[in-house]
PDB file of N, CA and C in Angstrom:
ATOM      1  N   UNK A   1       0.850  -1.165   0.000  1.00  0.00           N
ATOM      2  CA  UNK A   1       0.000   0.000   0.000  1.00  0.00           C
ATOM      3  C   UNK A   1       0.904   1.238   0.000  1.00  0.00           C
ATOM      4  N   UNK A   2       0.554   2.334  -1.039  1.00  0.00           N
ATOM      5  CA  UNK A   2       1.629   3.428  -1.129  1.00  0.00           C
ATOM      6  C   UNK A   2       0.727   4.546  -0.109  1.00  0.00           C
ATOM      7  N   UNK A   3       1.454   5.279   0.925  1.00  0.00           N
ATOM      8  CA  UNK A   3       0.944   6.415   1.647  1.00  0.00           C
ATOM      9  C   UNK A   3       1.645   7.149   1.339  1.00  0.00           C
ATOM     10  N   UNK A   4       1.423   8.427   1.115  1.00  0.00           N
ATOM     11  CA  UNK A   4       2.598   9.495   1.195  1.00  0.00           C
ATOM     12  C   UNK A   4       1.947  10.820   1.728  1.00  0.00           C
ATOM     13  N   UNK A   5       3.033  11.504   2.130  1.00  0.00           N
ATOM     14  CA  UNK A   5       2.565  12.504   3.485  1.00  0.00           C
ATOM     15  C   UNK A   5       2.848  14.005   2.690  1.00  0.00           C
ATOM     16  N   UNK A   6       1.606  14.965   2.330  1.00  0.00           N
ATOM     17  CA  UNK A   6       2.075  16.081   1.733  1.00  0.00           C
ATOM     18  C   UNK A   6       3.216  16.740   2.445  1.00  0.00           C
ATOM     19  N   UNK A   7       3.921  17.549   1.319  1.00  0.00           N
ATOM     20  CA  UNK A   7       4.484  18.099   2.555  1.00  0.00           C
ATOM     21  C   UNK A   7       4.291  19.464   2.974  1.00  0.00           C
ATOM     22  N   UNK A   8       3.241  20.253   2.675  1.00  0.00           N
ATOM     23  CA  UNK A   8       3.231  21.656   3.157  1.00  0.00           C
ATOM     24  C   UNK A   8       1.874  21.152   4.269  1.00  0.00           C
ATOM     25  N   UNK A   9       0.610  20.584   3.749  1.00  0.00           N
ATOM     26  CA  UNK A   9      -0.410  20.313   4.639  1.00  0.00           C
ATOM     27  C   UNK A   9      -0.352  19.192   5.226  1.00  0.00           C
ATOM     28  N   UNK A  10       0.134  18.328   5.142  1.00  0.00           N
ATOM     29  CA  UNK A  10       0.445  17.303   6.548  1.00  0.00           C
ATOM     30  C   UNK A  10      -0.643  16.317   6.057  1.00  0.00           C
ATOM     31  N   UNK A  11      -1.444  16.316   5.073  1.00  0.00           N
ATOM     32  CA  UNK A  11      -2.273  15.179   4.448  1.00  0.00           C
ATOM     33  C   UNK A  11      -1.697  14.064   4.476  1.00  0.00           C
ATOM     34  N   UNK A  12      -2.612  12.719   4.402  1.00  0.00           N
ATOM     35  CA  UNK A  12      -1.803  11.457   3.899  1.00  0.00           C
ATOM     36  C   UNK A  12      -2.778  11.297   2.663  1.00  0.00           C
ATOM     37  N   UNK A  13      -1.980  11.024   1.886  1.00  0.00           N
ATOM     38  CA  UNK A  13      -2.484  10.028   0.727  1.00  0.00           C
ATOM     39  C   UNK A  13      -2.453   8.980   0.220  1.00  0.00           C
ATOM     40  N   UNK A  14      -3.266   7.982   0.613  1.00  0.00           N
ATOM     41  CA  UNK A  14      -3.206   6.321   0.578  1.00  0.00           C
ATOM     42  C   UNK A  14      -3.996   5.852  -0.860  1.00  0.00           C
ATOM     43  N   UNK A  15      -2.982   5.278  -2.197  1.00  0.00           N
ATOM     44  CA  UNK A  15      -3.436   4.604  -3.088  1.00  0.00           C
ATOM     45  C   UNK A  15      -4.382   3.173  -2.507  1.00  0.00           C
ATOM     46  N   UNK A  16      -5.513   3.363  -3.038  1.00  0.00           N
ATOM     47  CA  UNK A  16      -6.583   2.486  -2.888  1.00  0.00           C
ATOM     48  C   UNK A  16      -6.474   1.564  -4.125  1.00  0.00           C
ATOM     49  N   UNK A  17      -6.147   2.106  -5.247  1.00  0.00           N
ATOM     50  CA  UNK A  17      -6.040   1.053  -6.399  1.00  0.00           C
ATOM     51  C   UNK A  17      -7.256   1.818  -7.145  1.00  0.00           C
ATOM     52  N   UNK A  18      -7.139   1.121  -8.713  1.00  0.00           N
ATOM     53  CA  UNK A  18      -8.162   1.394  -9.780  1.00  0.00           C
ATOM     54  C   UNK A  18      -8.398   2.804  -9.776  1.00  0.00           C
ATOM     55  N   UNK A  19      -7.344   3.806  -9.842  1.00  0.00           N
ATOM     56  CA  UNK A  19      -7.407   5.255  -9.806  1.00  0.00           C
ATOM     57  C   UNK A  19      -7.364   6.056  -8.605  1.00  0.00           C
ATOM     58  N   UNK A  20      -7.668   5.498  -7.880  1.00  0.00           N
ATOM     59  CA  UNK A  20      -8.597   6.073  -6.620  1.00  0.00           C
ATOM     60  C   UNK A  20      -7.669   6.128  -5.217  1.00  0.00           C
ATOM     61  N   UNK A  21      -7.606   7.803  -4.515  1.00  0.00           N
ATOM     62  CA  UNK A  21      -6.731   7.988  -3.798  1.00  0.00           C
ATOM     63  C   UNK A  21      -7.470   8.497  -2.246  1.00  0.00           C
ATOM     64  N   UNK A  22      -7.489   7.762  -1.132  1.00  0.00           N
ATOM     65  CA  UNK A  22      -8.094   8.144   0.173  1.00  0.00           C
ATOM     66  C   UNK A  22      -6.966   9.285   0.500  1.00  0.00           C
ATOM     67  N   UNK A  23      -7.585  10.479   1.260  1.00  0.00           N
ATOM     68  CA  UNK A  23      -7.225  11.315   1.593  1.00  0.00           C
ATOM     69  C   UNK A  23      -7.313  11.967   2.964  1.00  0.00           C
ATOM     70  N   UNK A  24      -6.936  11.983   3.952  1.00  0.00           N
ATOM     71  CA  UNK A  24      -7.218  12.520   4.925  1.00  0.00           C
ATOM     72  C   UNK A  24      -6.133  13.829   5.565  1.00  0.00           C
ATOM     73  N   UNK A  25      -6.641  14.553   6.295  1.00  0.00           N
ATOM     74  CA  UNK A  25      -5.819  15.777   6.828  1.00  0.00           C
ATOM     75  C   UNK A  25      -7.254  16.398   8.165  1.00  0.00           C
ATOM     76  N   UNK A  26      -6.641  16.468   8.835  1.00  0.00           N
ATOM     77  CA  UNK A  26      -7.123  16.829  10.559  1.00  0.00           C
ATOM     78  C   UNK A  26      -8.677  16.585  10.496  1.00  0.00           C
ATOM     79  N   UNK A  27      -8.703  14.967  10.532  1.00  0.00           N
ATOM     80  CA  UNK A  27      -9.667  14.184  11.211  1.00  0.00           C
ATOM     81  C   UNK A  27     -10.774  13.627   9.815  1.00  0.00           C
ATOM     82  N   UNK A  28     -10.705  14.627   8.757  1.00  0.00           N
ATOM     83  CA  UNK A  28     -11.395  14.696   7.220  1.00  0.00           C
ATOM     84  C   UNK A  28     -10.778  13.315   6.955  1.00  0.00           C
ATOM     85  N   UNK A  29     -11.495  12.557   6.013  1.00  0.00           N
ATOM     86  CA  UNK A  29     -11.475  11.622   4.924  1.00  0.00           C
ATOM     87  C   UNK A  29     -12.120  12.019   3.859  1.00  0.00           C
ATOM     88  N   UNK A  30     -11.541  11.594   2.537  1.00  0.00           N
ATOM     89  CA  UNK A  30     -12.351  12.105   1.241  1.00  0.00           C
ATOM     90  C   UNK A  30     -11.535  11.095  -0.057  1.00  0.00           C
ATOM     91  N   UNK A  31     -12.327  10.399  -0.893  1.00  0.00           N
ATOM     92  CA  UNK A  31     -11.967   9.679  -1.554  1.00  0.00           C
ATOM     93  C   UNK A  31     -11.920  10.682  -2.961  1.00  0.00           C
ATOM     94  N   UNK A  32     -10.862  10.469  -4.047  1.00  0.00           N
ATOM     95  CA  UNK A  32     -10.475  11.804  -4.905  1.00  0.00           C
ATOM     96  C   UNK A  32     -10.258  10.057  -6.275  1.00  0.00           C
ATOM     97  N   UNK A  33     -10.536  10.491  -7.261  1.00  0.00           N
ATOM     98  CA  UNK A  33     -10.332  10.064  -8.586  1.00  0.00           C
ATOM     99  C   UNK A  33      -8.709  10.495  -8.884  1.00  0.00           C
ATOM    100  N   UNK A  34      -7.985   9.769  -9.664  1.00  0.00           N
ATOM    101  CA  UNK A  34      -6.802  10.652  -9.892  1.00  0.00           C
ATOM    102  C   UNK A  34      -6.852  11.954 -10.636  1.00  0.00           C
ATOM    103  N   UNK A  35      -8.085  11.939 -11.185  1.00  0.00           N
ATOM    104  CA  UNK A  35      -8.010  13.400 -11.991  1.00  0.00           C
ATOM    105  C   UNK A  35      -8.347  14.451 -10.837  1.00  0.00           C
ATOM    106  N   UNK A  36      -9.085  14.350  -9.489  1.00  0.00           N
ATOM    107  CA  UNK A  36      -9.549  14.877  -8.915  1.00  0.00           C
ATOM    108  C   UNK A  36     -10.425  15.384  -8.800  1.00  0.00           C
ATOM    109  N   UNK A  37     -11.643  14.351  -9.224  1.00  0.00           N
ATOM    110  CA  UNK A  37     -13.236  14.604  -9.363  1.00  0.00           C
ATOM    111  C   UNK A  37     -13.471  13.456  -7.581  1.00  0.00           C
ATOM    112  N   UNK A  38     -14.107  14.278  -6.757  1.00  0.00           N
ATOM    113  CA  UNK A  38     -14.351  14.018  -5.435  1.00  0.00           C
ATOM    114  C   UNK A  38     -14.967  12.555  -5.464  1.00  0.00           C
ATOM    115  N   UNK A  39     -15.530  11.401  -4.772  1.00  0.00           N
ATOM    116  CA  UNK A  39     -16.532  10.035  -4.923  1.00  0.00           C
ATOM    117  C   UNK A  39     -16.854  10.354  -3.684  1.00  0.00           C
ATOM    118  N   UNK A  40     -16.600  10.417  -2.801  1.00  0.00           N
ATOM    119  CA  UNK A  40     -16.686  10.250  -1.292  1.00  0.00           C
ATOM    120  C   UNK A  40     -16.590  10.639   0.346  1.00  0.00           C
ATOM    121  N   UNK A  41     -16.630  10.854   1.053  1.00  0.00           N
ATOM    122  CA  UNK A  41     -16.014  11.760   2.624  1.00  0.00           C
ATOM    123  C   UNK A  41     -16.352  13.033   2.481  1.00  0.00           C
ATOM    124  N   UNK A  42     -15.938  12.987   3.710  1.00  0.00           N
ATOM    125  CA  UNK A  42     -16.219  14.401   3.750  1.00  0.00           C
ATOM    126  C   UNK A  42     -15.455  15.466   3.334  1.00  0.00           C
ATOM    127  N   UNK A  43     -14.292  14.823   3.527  1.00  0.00           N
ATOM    128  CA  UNK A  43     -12.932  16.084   2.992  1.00  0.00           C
ATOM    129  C   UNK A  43     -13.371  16.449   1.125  1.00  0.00           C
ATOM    130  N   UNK A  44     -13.795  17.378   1.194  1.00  0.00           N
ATOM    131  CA  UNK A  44     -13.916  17.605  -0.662  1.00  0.00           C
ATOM    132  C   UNK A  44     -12.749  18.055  -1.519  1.00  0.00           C
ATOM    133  N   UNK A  45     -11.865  18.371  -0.754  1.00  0.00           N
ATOM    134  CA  UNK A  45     -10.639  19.169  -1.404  1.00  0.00           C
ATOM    135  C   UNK A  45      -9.365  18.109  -1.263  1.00  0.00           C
ATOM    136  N   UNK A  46      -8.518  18.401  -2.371  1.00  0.00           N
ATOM    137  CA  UNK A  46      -7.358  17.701  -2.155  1.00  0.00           C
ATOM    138  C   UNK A  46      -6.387  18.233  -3.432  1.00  0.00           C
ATOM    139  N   UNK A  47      -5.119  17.741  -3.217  1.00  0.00           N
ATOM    140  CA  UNK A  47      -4.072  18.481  -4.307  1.00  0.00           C
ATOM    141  C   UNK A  47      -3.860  17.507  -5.580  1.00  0.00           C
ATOM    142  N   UNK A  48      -4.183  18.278  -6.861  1.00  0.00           N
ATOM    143  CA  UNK A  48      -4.285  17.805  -8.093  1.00  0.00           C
ATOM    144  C   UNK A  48      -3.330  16.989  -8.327  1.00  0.00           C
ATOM    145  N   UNK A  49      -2.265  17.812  -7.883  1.00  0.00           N
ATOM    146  CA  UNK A  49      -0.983  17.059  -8.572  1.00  0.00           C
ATOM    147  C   UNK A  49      -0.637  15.794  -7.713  1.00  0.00           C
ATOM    148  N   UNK A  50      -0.768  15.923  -6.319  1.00  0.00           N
ATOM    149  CA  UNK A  50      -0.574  14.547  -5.747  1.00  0.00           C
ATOM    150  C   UNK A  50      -1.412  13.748  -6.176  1.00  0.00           C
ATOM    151  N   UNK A  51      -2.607  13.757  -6.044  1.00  0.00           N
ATOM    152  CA  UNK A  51      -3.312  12.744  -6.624  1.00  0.00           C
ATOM    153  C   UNK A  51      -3.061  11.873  -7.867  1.00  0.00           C
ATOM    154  N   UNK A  52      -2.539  13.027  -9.399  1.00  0.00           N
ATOM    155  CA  UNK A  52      -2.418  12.428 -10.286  1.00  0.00           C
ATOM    156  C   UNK A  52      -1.239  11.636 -10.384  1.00  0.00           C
ATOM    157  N   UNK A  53       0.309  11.787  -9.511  1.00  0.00           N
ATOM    158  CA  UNK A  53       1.420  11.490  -8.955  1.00  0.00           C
ATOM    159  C   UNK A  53       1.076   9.960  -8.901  1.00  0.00           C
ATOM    160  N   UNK A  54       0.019  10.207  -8.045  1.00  0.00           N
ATOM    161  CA  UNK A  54       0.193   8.363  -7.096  1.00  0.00           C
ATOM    162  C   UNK A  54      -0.668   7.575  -7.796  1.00  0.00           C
ATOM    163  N   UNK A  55      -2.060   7.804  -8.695  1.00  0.00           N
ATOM    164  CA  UNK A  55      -2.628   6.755  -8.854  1.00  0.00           C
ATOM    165  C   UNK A  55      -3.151   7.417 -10.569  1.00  0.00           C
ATOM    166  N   UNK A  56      -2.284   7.852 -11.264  1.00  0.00           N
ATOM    167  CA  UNK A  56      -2.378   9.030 -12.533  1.00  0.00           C
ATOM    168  C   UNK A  56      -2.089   7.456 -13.343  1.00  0.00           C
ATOM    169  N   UNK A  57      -2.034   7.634 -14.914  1.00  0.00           N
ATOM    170  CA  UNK A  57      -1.228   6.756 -15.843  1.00  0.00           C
ATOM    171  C   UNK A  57       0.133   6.556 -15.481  1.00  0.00           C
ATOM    172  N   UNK A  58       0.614   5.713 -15.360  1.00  0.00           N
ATOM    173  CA  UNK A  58       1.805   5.122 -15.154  1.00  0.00           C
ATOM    174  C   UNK A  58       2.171   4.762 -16.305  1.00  0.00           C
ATOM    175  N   UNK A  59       3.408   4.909 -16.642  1.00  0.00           N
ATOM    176  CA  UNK A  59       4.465   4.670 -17.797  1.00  0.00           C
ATOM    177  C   UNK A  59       4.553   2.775 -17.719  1.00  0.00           C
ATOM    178  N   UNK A  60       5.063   2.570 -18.728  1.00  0.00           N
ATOM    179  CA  UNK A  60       5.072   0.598 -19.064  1.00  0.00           C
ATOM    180  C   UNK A  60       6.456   0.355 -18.237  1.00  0.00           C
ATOM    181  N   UNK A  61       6.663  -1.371 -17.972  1.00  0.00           N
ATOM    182  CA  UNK A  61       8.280  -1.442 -17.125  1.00  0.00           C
ATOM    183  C   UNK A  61       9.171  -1.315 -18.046  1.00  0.00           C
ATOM    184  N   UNK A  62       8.942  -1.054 -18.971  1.00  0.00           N
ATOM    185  CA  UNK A  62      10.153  -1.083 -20.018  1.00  0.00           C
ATOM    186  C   UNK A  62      10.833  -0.186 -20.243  1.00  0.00           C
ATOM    187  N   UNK A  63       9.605   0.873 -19.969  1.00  0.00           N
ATOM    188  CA  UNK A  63      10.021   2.374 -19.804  1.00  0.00           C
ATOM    189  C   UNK A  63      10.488   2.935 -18.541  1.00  0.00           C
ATOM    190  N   UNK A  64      10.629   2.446 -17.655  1.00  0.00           N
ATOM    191  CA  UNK A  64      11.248   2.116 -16.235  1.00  0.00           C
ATOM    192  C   UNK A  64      12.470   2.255 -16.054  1.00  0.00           C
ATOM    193  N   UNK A  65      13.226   2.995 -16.891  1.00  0.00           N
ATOM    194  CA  UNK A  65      14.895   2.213 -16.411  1.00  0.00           C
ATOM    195  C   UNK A  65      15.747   3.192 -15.928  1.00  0.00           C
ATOM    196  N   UNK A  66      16.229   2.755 -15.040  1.00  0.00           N
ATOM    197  CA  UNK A  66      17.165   3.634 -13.939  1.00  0.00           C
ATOM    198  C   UNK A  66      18.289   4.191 -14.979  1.00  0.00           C
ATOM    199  N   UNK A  67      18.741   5.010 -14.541  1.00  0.00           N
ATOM    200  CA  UNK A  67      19.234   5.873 -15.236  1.00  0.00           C
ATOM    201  C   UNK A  67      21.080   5.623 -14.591  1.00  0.00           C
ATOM    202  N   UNK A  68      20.808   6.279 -13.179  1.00  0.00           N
ATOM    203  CA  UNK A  68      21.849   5.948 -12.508  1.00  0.00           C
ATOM    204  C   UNK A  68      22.326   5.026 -12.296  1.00  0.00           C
ATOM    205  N   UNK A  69      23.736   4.667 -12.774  1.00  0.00           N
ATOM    206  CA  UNK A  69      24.491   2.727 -12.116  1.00  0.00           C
ATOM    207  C   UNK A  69      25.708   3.262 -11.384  1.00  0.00           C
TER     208      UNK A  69
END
């Protein structure tokens, strides 16, 4: 399970899978689409770009390749 912790508002953002990113920040929950069309909770707001970050189109593994050796 990927969480990641904004870092200016102190949000967590937990990938749920199939697009879809749970969101919480001081006591709010709110379920966000990766585009950031709201489904759920109460929290209605959340940051575009994280959202599309964690559960957005993902690139193929092929296209994956570390750069640094």
């Amino acid at each position: 399970m990927t969480v990641l912790k904004h870092p200016i508002s102190g949000a967590t953002y937990t990938l749920m899978g199939n697009g879809l990113v749970e969101v919480e920040n001081n006591g709010l929950k709110g379920t966000f689409a990766f585009n950031g069309q709201y489904q759920s909770g109460d929290l209605r707001q959340a940051d575009p770009h994280m959202l599309l970050w964690m559960a957005g189109p993902q690139l193929p593994d092929e296209f994956n390749v570390r750069r640094n050796r």
